[in-house]
Protein backbone atom coordinates (compact mmCIF):
# COMPACT_ATOMS: atom_id res chain seq x y z
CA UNK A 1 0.00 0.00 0.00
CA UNK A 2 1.52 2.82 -1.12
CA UNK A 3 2.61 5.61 1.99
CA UNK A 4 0.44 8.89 2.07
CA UNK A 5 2.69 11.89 1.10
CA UNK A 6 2.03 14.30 4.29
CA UNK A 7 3.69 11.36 6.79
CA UNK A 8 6.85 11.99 4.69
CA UNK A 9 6.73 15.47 5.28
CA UNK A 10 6.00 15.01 8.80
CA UNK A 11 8.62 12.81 9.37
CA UNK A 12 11.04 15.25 7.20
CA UNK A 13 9.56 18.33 9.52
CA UNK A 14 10.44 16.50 12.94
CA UNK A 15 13.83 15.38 11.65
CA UNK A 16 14.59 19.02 11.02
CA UNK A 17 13.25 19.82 14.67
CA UNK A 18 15.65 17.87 16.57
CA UNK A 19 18.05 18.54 14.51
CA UNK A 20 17.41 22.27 15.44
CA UNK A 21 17.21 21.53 19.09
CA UNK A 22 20.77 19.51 19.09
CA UNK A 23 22.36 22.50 17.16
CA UNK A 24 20.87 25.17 19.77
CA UNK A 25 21.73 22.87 22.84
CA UNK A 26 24.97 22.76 21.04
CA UNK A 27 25.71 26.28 20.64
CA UNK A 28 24.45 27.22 24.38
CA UNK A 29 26.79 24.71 25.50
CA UNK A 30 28.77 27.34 27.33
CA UNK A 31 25.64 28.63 28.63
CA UNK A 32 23.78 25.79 29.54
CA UNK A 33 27.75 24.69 31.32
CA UNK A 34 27.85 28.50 33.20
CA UNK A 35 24.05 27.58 34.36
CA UNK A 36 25.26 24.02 35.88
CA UNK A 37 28.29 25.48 37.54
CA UNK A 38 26.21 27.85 39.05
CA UNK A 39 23.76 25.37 40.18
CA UNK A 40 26.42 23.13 41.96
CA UNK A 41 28.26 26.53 43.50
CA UNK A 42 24.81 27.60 45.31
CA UNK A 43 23.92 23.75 46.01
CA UNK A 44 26.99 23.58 47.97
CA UNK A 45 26.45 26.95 49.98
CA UNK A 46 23.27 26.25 50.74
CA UNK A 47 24.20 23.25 52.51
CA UNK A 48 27.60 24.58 54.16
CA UNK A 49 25.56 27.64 55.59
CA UNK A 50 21.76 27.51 55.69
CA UNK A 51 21.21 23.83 56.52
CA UNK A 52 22.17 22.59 60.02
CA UNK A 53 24.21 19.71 60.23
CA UNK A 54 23.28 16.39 61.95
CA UNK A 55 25.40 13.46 63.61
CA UNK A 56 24.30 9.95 64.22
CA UNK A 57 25.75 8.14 67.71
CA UNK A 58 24.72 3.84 67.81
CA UNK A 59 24.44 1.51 70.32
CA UNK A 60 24.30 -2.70 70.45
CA UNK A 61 22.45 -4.41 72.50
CA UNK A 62 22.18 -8.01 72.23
CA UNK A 63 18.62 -10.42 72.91
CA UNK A 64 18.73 -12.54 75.32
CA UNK A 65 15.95 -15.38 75.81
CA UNK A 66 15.64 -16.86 79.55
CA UNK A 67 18.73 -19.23 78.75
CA UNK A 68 22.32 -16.95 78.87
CA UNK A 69 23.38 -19.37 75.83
CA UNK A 70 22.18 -20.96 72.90
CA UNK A 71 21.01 -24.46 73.13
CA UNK A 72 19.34 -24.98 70.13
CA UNK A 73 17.96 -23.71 66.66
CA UNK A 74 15.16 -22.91 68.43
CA UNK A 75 16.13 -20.59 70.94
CA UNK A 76 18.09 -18.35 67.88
CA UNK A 77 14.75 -17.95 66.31
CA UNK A 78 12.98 -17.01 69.29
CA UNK A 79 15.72 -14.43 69.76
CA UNK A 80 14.95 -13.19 66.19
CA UNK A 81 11.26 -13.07 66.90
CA UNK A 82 11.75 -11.07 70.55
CA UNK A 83 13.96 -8.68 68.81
CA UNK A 84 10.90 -7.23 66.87
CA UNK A 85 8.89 -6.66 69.90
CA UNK A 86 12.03 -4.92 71.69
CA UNK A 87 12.12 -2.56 68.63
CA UNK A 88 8.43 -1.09 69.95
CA UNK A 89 9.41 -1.29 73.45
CA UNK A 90 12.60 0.50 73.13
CA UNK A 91 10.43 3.79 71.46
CA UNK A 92 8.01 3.32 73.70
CA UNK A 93 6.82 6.15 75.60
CA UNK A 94 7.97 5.26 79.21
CA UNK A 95 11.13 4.91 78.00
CA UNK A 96 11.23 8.30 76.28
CA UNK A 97 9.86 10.15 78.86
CA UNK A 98 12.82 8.44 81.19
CA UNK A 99 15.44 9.36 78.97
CA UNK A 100 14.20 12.86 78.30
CA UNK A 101 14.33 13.54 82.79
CA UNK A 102 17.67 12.09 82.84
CA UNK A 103 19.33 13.98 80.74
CA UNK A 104 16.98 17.39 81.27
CA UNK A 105 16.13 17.24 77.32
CA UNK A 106 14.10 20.41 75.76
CA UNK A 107 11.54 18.43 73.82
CA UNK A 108 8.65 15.84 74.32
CA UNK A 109 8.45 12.67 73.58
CA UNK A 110 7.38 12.83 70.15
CA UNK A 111 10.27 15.28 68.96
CA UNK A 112 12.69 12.46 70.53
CA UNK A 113 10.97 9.64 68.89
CA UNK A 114 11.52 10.87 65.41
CA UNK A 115 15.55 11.14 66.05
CA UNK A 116 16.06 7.28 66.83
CA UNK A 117 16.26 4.51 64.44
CA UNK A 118 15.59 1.01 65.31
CA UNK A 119 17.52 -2.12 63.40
CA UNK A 120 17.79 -5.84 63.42
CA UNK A 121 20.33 -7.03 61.35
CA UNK A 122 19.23 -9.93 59.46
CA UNK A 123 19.85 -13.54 61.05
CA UNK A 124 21.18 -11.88 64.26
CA UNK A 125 19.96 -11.22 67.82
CA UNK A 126 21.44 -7.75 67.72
CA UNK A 127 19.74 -4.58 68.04
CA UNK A 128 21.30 -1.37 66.41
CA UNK A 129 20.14 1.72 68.49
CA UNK A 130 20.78 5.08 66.99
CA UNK A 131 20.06 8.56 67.27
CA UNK A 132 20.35 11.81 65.41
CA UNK A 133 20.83 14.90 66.58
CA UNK A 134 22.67 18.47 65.48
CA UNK A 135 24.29 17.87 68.96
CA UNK A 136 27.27 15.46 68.58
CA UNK A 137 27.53 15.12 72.23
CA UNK A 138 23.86 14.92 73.13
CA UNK A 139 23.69 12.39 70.48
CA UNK A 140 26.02 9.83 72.23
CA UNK A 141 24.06 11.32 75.63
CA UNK A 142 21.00 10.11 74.14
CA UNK A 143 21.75 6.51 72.84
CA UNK A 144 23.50 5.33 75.97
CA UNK A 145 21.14 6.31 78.27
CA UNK A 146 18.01 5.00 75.69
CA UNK A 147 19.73 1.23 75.63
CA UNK A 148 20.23 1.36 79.44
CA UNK A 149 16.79 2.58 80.40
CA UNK A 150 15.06 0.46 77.73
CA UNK A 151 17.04 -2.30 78.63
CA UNK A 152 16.07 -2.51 82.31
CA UNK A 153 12.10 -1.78 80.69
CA UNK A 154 12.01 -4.62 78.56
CA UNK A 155 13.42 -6.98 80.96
CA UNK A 156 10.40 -5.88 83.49
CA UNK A 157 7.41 -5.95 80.96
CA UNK A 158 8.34 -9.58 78.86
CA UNK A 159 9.83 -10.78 82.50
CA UNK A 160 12.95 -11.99 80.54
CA UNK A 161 16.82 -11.27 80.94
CA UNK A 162 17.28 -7.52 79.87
CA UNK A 163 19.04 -7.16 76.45
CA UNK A 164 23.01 -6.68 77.29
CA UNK A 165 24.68 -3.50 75.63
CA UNK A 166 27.33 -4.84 72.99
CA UNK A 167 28.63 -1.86 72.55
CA UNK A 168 28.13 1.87 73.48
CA UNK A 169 27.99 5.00 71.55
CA UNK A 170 30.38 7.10 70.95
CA UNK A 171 30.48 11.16 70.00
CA UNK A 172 30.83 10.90 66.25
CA UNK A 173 33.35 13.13 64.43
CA UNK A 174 31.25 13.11 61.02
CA UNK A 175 28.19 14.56 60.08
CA UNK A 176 25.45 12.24 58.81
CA UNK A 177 23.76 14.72 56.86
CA UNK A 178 23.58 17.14 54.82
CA UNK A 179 25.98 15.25 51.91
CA UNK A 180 27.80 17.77 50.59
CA UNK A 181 28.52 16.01 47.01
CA UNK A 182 25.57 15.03 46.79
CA UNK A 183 23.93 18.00 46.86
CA UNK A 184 26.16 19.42 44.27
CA UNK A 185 25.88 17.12 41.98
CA UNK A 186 22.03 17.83 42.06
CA UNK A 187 22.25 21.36 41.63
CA UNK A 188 24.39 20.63 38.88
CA UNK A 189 21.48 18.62 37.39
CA UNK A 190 18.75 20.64 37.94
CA UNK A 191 21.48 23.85 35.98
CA UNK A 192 21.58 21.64 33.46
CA UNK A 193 17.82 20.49 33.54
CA UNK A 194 16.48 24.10 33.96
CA UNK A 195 19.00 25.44 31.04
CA UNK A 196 18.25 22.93 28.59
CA UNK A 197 14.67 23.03 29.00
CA UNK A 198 14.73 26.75 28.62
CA UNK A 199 16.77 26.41 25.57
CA UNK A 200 14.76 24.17 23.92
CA UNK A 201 11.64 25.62 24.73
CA UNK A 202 12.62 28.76 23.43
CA UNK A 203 14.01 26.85 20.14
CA UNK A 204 10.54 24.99 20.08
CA UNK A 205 8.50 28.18 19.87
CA UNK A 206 10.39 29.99 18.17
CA UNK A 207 8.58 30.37 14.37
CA UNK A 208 10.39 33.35 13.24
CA UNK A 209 11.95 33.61 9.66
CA UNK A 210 15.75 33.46 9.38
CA UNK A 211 17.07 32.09 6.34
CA UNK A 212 16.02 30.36 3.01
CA UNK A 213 15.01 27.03 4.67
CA UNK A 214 12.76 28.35 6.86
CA UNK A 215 10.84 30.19 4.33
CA UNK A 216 10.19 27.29 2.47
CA UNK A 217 9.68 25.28 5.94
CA UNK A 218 6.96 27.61 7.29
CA UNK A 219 5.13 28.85 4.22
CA UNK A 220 5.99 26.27 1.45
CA UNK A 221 7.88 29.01 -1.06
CA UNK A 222 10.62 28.79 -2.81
CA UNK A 223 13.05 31.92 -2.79
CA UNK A 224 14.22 33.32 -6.01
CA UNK A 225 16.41 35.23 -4.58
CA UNK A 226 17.89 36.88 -1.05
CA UNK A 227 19.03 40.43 0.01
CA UNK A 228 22.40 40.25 2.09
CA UNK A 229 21.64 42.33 5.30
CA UNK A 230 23.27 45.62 4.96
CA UNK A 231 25.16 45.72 8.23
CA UNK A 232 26.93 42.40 7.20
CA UNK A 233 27.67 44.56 4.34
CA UNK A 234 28.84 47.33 5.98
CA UNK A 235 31.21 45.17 8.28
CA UNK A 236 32.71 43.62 5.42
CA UNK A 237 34.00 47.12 4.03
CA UNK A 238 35.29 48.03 7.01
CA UNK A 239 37.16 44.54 7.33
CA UNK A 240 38.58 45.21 3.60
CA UNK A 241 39.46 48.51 5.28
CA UNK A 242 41.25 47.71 8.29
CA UNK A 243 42.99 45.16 5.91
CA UNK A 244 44.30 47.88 3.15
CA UNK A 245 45.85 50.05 6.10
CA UNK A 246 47.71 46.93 7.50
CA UNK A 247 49.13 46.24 4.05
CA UNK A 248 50.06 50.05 3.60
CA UNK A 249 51.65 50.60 7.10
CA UNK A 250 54.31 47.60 6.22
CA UNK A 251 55.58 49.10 3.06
């Protein structure tokens, strides 16, 4: 079946589209490359200055069952399976409130809930405790006393032998968050997401008349014939100019 003419000049009219879009995204390149820099230069400020930085203190503690030692298969799964229900009972709000009149902490128990992450590793009866805060210090404050307190807690409500701390926080020397590099590298992406969307929306709208091809593109003439612009005209004297004196001052 033989193809309807008007696909081929679709087809021939989005050809010459991209290939208009590549050639302007090509000649912005310096642009659309100023636009990125930019973008990763007040990514990076932003987070050295106006976004407060966090640190992360953990603590072990390990499950115990009512046997000190492992006798069986068994009793590792039932560790496994009490470790979920410490993860509750460690947030839970007795606890909190403990921790937060030990240590004289300025928020409730909600705000203090949201800074502590609960983990088992998988196949283990270990508990990962850790806490967040823009306090290094109070951080490590905060995790020790949590796995003592909630260790003496879950002991008393599921009348087993309280969960032994493996190992104790420490005041961590790093900041968890906010990642520097990473945040560059997305301001650098959304420079270069922002400039080449501008550019090629700009390229995609634009309609206006600017040589031979498009005259024949948008209105389906052919030219006969084309007027040089008269300041190109004008430049080129004063190029032959310029080049005449150059020739003249050397004699």
């Amino acid at each position: 079946m033989p193809r309807d003419p008007s696909e081929n000049n679709e087809d021939i009219e989005i050809e010459i589209d991209l290939k208009e879009v590549f050639r302007a995204l090509w000649h912005r390149c310096p642009a659309i490359l100023a636009v990125c820099l930019a973008g990763g230069i007040l990514a990076g400020l932003i987070t050295e200055f106006f976004i407060p930085p966090t640190y992360t203190s953990t603590t072990s503690i390990l499950v115990l069952t009512k046997e000190t030692t492992l006798t069986s298969l068994a009793d590792l799964q039932l560790g496994s399976q009490l470790a979920n229900d410490y993860e509750v009972l460690i947030t839970a709000r007795g606890v909190l409130n403990e921790v937060i009149d030990d240590l004289g902490l300025e928020m409730d128990y909600e705000e203090l809930k949201k800074k502590i992450t609960v983990e088992n590793p998988t196949d283990t009866r270990i508990l990962e405790i850790s806490v967040r805060d823009q306090n290094p210090t109070q951080a490590r404050d905060i995790v020790n006393d949590l796995a003592s307190v909630a260790s003496v807690y879950i002991g008393d409500m599921m009348e087993v032998v309280p969960p032994k701390i493996v190992e104790e926080g420490i005041v961590p020397k790093k900041r968890t968050s906010p990642n520097f590099l990473q945040n560059v590298i997305i301001g650098v992406v959304i420079g270069l997401l922002v400039s080449g969307g501008i550019v090629v929306g700009i390229t995609i709208t634009d309609d206006t008349i600017k040589d031979e091809e498009d005259v024949e593109k948008y209105l389906g003439l052919s030219t006969l014939a084309s007027v040089p612009d008269r300041r190109d005209f004008i430049n080129g004297k004063k190029k032959k100019k310029k080049r005449g004196k150059n020739k003249g001052s050397k004699r």
